[in-house]
N, C-alpha and C. Protein backbone atom coordinates (compact mmCIF):
# COMPACT_ATOMS: atom_id res chain seq x y z
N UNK A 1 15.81 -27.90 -2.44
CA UNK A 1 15.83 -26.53 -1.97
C UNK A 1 17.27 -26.07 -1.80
N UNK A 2 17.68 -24.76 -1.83
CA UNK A 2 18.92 -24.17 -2.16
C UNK A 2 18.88 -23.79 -0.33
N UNK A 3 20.40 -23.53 -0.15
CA UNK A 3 20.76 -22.83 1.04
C UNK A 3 21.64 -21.55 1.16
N UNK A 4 21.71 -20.96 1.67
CA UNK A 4 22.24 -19.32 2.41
C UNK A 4 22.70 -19.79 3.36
N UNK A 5 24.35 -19.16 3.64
CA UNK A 5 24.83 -19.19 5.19
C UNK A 5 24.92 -17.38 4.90
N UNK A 6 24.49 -16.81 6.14
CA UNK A 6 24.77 -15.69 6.59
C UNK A 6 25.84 -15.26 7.53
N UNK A 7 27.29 -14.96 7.17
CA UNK A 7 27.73 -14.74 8.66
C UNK A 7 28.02 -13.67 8.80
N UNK A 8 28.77 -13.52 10.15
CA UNK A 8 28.77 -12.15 10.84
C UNK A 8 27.36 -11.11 10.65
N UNK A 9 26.20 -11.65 11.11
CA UNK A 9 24.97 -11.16 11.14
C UNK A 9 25.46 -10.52 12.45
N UNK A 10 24.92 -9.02 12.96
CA UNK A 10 24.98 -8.65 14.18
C UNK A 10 23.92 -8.84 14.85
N UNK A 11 24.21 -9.07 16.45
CA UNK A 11 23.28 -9.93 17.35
C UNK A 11 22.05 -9.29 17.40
N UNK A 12 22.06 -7.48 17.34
CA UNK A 12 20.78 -7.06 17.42
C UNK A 12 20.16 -7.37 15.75
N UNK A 13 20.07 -7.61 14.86
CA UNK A 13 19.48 -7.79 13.61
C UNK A 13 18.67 -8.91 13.93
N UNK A 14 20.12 -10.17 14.36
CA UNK A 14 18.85 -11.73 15.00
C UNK A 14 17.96 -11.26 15.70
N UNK A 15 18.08 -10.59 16.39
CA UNK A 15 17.30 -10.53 17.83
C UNK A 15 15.83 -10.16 17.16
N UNK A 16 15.95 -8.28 16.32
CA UNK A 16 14.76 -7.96 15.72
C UNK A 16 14.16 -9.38 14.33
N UNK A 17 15.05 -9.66 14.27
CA UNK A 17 14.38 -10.90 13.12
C UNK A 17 13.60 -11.95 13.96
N UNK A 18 13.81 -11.95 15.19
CA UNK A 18 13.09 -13.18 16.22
C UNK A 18 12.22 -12.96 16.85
N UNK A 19 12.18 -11.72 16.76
CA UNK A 19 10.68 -10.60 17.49
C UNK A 19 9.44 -10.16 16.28
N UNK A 20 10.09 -10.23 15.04
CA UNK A 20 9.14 -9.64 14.21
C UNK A 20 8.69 -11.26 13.46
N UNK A 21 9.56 -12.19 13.51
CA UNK A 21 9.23 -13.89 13.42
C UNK A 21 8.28 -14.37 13.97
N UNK A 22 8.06 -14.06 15.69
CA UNK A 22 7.54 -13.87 16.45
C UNK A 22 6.15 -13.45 16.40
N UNK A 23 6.19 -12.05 16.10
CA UNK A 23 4.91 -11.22 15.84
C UNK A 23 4.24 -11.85 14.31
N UNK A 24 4.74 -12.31 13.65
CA UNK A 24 4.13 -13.13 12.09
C UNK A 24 4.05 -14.32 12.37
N UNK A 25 4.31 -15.05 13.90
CA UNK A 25 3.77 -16.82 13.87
C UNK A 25 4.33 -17.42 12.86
N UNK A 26 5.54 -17.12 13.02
CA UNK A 26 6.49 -17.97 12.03
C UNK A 26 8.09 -18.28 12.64
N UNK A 27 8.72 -19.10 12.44
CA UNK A 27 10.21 -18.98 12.98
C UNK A 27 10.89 -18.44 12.12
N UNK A 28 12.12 -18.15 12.69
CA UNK A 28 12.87 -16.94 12.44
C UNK A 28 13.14 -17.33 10.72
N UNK A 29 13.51 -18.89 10.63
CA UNK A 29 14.17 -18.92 9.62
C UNK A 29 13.14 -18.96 8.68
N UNK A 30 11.71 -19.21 8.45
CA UNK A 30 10.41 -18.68 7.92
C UNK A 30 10.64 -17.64 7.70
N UNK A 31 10.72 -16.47 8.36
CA UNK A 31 10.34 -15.15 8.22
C UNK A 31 11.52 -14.22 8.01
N UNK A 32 13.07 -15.39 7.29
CA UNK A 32 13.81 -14.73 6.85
C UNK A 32 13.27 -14.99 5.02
N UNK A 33 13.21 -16.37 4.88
CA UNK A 33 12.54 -16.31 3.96
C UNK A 33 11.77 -15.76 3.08
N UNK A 34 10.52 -15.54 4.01
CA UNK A 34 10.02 -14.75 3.26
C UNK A 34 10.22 -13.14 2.88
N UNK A 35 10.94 -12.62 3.75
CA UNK A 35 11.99 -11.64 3.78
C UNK A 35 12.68 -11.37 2.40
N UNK A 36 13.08 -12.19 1.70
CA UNK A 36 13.79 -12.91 0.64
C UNK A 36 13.04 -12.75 -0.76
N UNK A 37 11.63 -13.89 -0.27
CA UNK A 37 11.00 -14.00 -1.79
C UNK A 37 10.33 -12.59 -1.60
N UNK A 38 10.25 -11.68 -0.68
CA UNK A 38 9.73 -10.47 -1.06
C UNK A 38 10.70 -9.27 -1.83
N UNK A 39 12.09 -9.14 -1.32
CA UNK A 39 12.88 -8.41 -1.64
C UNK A 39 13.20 -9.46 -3.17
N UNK A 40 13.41 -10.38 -3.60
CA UNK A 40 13.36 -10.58 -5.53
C UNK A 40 12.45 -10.55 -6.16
N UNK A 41 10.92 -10.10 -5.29
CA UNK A 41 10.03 -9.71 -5.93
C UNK A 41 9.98 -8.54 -6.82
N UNK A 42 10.79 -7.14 -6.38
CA UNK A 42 10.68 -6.01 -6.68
C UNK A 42 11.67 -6.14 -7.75
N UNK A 43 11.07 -5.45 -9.05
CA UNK A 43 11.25 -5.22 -10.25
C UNK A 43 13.10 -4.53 -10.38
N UNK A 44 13.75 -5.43 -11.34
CA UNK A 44 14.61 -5.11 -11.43
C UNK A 44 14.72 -3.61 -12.76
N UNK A 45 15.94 -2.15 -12.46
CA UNK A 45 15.57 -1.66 -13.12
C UNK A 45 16.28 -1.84 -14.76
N UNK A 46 15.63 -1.63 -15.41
CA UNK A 46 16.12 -2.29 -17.09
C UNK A 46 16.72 -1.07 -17.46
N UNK A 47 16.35 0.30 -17.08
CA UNK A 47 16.86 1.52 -17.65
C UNK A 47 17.56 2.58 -16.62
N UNK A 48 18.72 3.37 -17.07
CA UNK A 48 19.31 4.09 -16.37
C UNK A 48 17.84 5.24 -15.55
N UNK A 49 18.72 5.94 -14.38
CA UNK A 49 17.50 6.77 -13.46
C UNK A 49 17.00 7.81 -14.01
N UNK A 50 17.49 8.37 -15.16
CA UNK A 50 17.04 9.37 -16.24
C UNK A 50 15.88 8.64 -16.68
N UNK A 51 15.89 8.08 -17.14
CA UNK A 51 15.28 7.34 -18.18
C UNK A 51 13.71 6.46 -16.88
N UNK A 52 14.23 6.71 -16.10
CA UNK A 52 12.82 6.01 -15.17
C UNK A 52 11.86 7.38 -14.77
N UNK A 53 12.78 8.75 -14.22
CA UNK A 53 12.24 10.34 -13.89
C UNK A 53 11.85 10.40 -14.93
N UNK A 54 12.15 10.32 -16.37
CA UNK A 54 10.99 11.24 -17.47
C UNK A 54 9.57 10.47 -17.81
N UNK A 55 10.76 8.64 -17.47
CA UNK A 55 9.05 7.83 -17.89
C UNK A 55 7.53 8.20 -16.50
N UNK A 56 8.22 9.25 -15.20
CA UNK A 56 6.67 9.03 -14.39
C UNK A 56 6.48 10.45 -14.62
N UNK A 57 7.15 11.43 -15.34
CA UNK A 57 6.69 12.66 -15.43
C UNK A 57 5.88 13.13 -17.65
N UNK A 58 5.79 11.85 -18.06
CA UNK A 58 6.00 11.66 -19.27
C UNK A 58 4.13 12.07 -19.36
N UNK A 59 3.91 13.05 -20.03
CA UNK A 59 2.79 13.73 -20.39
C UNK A 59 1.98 14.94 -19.74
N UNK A 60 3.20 15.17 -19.01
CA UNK A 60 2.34 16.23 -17.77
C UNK A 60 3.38 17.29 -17.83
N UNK A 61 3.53 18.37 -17.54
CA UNK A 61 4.09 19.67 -17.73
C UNK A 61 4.22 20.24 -18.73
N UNK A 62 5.19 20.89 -19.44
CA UNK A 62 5.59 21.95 -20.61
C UNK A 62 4.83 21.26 -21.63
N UNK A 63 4.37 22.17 -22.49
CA UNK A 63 3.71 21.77 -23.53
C UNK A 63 4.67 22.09 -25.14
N UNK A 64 5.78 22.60 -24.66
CA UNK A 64 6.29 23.39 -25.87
C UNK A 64 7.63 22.14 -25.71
N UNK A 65 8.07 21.87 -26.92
CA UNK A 65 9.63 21.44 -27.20
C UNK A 65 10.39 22.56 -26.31
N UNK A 66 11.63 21.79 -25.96
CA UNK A 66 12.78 22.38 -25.04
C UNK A 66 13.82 22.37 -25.94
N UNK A 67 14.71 23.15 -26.24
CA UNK A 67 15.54 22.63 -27.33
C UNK A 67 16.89 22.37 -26.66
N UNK A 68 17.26 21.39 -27.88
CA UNK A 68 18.80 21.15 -26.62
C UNK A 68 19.98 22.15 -26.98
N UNK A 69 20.94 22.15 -26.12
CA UNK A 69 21.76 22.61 -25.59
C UNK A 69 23.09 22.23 -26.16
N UNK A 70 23.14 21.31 -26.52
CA UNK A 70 24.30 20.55 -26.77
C UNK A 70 25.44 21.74 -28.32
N UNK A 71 26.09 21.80 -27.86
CA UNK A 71 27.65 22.53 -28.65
C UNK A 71 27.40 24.25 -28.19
N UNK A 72 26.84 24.34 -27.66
CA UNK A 72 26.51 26.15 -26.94
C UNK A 72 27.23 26.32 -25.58
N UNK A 73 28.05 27.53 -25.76
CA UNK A 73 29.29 28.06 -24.81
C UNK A 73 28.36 28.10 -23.46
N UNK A 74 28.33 27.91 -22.81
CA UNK A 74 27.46 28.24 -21.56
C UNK A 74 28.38 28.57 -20.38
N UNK A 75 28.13 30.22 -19.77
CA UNK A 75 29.15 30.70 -18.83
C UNK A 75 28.42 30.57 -17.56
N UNK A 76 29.43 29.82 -16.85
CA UNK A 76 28.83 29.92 -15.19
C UNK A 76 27.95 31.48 -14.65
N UNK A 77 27.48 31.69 -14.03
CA UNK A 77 26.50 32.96 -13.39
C UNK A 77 27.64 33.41 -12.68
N UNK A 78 28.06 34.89 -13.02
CA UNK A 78 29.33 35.63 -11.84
C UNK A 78 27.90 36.05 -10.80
N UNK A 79 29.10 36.18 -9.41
CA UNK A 79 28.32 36.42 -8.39
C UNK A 79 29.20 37.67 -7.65
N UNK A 80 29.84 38.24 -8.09
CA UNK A 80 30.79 39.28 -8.15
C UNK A 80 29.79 40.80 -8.46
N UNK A 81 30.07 41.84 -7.58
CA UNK A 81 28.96 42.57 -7.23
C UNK A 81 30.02 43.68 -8.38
């Protein structure tokens, strides 16, 4: 088995880690653990955050092509009365 030293943990973090250890019937260093194999559980992301927003919005809204934008002068909005 591999080891972790943690230092300069602040005293209130132990404290809530020994109360919620506590409340799960486990010791602290148990229930940092599992603390652990839960947080490398969650999916690392493979694609930039663009690319994650279109994949959960991907079949639902506009129905028409958007066309791009790209080499077109585009002037800021004056706000000058």
């Amino acid at each position: 088995m591999e080891q972790i030293v943690v230092r300069n943990l602040e005293r209130s973090v132990k404290q809530r880690l020994k109360r919620r250890a506590a409340r799960n019937g486990r010791s602290m260093e148990e229930e940092v653990r599992e603390i652990l194999r839960n947080a490398a559980k969650e999916p690392v992301l493979s694609t930039g955050l663009g690319s994650e927003i279109a994949a959960m919005f991907k079949g639902i809204g506009l129905k028409e092509e958007i066309p791009e934008l790209r080499g077109l002068n585009i002037e800021p909005a004056s706000f000058d009365k």
